[in-house]
N, C-alpha and C. Protein backbone atom coordinates (compact mmCIF):
# COMPACT_ATOMS: atom_id res chain seq x y z
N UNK A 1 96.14 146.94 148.14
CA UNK A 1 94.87 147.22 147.49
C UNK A 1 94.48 146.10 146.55
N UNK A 2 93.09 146.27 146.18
CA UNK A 2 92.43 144.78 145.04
C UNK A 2 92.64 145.37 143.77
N UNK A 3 93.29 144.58 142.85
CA UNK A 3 93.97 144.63 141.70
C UNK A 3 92.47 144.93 140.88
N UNK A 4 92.54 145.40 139.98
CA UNK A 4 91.84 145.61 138.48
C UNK A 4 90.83 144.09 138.42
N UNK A 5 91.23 143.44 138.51
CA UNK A 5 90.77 142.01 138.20
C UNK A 5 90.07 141.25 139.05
N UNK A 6 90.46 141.78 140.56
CA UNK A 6 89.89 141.26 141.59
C UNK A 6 88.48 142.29 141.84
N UNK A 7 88.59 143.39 141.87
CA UNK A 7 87.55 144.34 142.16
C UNK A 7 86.17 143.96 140.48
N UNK A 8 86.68 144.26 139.69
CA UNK A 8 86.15 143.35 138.69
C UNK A 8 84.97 142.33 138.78
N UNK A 9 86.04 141.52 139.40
CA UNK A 9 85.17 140.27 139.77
C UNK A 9 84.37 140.34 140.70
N UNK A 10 84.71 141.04 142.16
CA UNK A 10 83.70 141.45 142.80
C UNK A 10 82.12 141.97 142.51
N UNK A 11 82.66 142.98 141.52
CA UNK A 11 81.45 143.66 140.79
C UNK A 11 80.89 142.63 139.83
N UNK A 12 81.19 141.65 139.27
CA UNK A 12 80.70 141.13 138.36
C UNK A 12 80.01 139.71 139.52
N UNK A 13 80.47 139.46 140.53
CA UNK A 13 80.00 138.46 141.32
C UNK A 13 78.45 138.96 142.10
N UNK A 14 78.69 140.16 142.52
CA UNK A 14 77.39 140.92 143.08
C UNK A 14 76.06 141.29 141.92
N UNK A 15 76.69 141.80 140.71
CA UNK A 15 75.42 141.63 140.05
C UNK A 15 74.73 140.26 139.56
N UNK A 16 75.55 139.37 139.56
CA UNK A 16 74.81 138.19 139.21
C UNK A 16 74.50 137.47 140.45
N UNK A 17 74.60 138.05 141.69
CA UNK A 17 74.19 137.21 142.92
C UNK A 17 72.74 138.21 143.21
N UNK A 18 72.75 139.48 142.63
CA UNK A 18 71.49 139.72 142.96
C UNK A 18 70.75 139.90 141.54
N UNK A 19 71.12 139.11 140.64
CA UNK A 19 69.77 139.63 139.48
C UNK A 19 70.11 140.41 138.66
N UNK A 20 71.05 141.19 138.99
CA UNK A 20 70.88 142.71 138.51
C UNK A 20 71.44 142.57 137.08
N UNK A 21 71.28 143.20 135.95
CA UNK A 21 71.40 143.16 134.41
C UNK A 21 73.12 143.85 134.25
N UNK A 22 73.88 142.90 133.73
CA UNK A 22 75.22 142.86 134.27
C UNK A 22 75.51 144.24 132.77
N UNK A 23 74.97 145.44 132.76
CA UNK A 23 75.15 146.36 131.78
C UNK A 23 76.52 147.34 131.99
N UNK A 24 76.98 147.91 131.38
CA UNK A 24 78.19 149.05 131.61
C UNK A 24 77.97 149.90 132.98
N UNK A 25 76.23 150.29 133.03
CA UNK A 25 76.30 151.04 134.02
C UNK A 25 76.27 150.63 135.46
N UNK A 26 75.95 149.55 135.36
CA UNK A 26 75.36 148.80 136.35
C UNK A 26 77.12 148.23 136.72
N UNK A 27 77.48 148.17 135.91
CA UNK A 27 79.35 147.58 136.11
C UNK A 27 79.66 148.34 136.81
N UNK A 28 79.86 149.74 135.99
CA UNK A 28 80.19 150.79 136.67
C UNK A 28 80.19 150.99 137.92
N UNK A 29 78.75 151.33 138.77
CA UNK A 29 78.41 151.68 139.76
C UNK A 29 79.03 150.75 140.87
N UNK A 30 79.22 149.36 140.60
CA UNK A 30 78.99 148.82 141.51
C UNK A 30 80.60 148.07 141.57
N UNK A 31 81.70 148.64 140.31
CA UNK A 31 82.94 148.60 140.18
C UNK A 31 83.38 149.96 140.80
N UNK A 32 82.77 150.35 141.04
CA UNK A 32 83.29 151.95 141.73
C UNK A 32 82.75 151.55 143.54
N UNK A 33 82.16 151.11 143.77
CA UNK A 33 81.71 150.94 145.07
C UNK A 33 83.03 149.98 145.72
N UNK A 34 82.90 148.73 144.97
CA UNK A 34 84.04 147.90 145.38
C UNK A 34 85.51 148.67 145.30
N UNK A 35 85.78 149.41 144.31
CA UNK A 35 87.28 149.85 144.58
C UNK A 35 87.26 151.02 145.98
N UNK A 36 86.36 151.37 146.20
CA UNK A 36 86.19 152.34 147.50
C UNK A 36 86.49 153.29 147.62
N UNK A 37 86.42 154.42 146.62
CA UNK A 37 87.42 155.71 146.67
C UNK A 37 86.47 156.95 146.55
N UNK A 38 85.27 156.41 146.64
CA UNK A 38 84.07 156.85 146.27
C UNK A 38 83.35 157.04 147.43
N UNK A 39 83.23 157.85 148.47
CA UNK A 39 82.79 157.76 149.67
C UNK A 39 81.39 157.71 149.62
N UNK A 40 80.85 159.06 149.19
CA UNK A 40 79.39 159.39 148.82
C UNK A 40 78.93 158.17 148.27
N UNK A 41 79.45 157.55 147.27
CA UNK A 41 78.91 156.58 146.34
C UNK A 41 78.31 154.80 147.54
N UNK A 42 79.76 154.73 148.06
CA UNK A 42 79.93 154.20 149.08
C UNK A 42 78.42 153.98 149.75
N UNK A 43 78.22 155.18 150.62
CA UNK A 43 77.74 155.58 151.43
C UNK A 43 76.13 155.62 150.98
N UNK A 44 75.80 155.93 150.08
CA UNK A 44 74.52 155.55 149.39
C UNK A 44 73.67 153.91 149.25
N UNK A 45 75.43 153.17 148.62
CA UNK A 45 75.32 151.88 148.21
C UNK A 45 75.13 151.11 149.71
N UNK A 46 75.91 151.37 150.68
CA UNK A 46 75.38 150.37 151.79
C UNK A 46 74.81 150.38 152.70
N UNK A 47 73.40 150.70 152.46
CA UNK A 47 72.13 150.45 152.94
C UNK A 47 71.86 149.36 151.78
N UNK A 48 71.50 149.38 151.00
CA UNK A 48 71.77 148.41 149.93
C UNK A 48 71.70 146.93 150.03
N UNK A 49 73.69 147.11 150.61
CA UNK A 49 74.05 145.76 150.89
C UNK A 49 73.74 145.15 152.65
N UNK A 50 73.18 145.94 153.36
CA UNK A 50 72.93 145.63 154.66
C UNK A 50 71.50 144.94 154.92
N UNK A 51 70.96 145.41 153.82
CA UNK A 51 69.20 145.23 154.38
C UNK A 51 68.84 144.46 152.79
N UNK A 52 70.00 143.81 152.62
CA UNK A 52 69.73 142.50 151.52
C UNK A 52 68.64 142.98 150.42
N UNK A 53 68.17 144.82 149.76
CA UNK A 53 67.58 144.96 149.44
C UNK A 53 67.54 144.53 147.82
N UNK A 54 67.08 144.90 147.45
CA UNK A 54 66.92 144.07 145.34
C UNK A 54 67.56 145.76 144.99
N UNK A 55 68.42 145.68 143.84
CA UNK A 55 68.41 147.03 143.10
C UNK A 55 68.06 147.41 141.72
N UNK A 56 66.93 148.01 141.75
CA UNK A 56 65.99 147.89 140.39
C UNK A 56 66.81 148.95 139.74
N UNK A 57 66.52 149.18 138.39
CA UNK A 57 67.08 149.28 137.33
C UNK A 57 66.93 151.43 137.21
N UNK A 58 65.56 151.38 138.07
CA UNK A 58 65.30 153.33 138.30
C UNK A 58 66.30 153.15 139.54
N UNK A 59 66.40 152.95 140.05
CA UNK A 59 67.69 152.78 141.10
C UNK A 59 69.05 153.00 140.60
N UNK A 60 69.21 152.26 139.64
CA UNK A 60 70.63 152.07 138.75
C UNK A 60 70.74 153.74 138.05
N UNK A 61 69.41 153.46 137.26
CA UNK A 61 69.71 154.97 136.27
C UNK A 61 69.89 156.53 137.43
N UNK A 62 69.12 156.25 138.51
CA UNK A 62 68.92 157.60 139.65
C UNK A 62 70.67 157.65 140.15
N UNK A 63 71.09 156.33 140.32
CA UNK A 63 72.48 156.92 140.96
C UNK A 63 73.41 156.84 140.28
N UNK A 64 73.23 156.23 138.68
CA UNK A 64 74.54 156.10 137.52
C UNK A 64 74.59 158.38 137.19
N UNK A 65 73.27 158.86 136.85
CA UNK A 65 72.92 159.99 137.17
C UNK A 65 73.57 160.99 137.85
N UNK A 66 73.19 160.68 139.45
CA UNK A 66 73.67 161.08 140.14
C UNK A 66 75.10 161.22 140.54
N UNK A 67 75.59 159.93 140.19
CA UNK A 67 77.51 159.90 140.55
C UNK A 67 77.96 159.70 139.07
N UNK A 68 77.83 159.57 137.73
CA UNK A 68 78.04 159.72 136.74
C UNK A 68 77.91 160.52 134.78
N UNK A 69 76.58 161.31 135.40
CA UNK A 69 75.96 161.89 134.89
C UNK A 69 75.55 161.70 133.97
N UNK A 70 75.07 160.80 133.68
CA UNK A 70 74.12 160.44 132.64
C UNK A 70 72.46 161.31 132.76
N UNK A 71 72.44 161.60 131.75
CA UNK A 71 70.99 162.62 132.10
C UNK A 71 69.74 161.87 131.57
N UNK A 72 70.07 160.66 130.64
CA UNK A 72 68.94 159.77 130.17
C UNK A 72 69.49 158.34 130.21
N UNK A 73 69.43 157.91 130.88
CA UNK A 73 70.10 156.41 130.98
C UNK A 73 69.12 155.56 130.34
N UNK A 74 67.89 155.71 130.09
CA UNK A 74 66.94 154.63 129.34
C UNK A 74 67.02 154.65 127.76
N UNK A 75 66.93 156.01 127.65
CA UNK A 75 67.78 156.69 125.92
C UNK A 75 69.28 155.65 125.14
N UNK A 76 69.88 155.98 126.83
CA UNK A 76 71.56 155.70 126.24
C UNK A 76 71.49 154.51 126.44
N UNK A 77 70.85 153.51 127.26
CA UNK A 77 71.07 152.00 126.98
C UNK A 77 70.23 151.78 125.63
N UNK A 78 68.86 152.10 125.12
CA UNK A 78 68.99 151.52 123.97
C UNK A 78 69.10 152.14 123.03
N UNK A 79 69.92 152.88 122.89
CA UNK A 79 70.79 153.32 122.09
C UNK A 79 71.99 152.21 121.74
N UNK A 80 72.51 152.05 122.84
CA UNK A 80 74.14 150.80 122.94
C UNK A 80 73.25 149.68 122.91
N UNK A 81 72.28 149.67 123.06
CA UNK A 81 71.51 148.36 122.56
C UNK A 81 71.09 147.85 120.74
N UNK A 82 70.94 149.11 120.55
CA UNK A 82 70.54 148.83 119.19
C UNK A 82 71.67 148.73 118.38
N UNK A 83 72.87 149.25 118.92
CA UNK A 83 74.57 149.67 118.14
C UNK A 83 74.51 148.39 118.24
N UNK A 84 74.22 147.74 119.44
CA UNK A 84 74.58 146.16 119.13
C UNK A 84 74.07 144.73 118.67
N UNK A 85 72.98 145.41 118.23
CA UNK A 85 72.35 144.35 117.89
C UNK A 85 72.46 144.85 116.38
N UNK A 86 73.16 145.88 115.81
CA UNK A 86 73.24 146.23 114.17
C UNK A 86 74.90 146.14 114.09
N UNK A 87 75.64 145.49 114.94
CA UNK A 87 76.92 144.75 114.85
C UNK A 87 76.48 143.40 114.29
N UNK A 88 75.62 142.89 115.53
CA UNK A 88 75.43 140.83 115.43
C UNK A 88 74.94 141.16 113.54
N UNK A 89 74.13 141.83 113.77
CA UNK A 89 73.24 141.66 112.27
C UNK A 89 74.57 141.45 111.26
N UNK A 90 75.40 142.81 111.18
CA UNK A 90 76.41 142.76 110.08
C UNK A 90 77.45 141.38 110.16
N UNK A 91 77.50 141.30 111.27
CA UNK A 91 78.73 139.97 111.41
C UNK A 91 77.43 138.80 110.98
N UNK A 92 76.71 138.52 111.75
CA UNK A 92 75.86 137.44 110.92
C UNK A 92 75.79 137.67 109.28
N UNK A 93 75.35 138.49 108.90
CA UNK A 93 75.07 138.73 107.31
C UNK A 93 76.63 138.48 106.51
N UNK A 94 77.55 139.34 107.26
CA UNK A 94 79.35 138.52 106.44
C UNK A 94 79.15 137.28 106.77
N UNK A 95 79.06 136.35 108.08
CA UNK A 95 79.33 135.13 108.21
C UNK A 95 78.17 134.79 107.08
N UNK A 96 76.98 134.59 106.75
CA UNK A 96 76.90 133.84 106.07
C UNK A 96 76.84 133.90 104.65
N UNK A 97 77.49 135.29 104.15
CA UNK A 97 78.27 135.04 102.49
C UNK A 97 79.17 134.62 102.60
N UNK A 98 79.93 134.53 103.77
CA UNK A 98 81.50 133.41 103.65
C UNK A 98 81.02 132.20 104.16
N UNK A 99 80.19 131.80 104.15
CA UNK A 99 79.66 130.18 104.78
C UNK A 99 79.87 130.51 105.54
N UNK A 100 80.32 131.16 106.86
CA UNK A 100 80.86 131.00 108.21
C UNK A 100 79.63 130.87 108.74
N UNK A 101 78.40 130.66 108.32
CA UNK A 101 77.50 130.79 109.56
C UNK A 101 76.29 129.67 109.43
């Protein structure tokens, strides 16, 4: 079987060969497709990869949803969007009372 690292990379090679916004869920989905244990999931995803189609982002949230249950995926990304951009803020604001920045 493909190690942790190899399937990984798979998933991380496919979203940046098609565009796609390399997010948790978007990892997810498409780190679960590559390890293969996921038939349904599978089975959804390759039409997908056969007919070279684009996978837009209501695509992402309909089947992160569907095989993961997320009930608002536009909510919960900026949500983890804003957590992170009020990390950079605090680490910027320490770095530059310690000069670090």
């Amino acid at each position: 079987g493909s190690s942790i690292y190899q399937l990984a990379g798979s998933a991380l090679a496919y979203l940046k060969k098609k565009s796609i916004p390399a997010n948790p869920h978007n990892f997810k989905i498409w780190y679960e497709f590559f390890r293969g244990t996921n038939a349904k999931l599978k089975q959804v995803l390759q039409p997908l990869l056969q007919t070279n189609a684009d996978f837009s982002e209501e695509q992402c949230a309909e089947i992160y949803a569907e095989f993961f249950g997320a009930k608002d995926y536009t909510a919960e990304m900026n949500s983890w969007s804003e957590e992170m951009d009020a990390v950079v803020r605090e680490v910027s604001s320490v770095l530059s009372e310690t000069g670090g920045g």
